[in-house]
Protein backbone atom coordinates (compact mmCIF):
# COMPACT_ATOMS: atom_id res chain seq x y z
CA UNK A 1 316.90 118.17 -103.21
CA UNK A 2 320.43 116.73 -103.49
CA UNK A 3 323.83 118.89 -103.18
CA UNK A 4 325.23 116.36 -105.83
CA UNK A 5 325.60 117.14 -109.33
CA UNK A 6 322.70 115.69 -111.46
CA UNK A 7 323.86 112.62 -113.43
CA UNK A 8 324.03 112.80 -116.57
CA UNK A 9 320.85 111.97 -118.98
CA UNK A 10 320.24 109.24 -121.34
CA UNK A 11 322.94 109.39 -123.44
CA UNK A 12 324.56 112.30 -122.04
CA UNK A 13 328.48 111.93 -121.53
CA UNK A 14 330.63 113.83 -118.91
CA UNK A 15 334.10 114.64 -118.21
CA UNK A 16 336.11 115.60 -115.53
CA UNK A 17 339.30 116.51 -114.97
CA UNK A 18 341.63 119.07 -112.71
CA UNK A 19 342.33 122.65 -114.11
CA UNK A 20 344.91 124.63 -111.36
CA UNK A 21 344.70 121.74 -108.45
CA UNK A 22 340.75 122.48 -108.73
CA UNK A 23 338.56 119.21 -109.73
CA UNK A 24 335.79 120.22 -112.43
CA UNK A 25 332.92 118.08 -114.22
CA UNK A 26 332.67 119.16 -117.74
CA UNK A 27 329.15 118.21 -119.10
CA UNK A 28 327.29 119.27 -122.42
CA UNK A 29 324.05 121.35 -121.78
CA UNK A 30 322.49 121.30 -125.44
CA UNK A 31 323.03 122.20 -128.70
CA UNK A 32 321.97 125.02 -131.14
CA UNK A 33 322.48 127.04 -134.01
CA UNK A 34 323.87 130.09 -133.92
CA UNK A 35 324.25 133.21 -136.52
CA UNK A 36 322.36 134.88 -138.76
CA UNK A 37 320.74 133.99 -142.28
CA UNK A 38 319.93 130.52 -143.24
CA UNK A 39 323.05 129.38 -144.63
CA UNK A 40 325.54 130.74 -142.16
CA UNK A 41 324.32 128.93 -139.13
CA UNK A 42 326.65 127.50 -137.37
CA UNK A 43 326.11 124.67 -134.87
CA UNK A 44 327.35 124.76 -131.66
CA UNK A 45 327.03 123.29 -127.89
CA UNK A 46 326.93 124.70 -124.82
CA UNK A 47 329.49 123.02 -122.29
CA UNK A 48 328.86 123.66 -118.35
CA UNK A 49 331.49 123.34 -116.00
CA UNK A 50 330.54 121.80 -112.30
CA UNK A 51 332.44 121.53 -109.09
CA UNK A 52 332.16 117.99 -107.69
CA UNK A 53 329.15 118.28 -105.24
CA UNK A 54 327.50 121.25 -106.22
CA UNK A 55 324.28 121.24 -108.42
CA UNK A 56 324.85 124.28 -110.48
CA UNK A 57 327.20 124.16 -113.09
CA UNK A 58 329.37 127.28 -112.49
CA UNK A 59 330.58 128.31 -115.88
CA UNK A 60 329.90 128.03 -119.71
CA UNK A 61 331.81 128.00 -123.19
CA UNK A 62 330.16 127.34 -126.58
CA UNK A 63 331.94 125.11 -128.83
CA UNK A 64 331.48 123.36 -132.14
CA UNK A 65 328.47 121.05 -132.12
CA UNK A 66 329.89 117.43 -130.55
CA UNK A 67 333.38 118.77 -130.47
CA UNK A 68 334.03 119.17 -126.75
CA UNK A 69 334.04 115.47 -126.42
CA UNK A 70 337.22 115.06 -128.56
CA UNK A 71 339.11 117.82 -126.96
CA UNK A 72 342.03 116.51 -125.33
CA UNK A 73 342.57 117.38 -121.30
CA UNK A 74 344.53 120.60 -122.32
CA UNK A 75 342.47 121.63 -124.65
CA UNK A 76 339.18 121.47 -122.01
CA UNK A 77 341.59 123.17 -119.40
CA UNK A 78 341.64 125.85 -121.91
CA UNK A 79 337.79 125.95 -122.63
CA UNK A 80 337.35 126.27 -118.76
CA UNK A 81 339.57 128.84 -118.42
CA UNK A 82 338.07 131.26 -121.15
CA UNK A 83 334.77 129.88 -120.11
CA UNK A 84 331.84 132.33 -119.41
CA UNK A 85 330.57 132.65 -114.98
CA UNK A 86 326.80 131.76 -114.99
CA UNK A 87 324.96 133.78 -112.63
CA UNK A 88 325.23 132.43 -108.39
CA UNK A 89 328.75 131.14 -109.67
């Protein structure tokens, strides 16, 4: 088993950048619908946030299905920072 972060998937984009001198990978971990009721569903995307090396991402934010990928640096800073600790983080 490798210490690196998995690439990325068929398709799959990621994104890194540095938040507070720390160097992150930004990477989208699926999408779904969220809400309740059949017409106020919203769709959204889970975004996980790795450290270069590691293999676990260590934190999470939802956004707006295919959004994060038009977010510009500051705005991803932003998503990191209000982001959610997975568990092991």
């Amino acid at each position: 088993m490798s210490d690196d972060v998995p690439d990325a998937g068929p398709g799959e984009t990621e994104r890194r950048l540095v938040v507070d001198g720390t160097e992150w990978i930004a990477r989208s971990a699926g999408t779904g619908a969220a809400g309740t009721g059949g017409r106020s569903l919203a769709a959204i995307e889970a975004v996980r946030f790795y450290r270069p090396g590691e293999a676990h991402p260590r934190w999470e934010a939802l956004v707006a299905r295919g959004r994060w990928q038009e977010l510009f640096e500051e705005e991803l800073a932003a998503l990191l920072r209000a982001a959610t600790p997975l568990s092991g983080a």
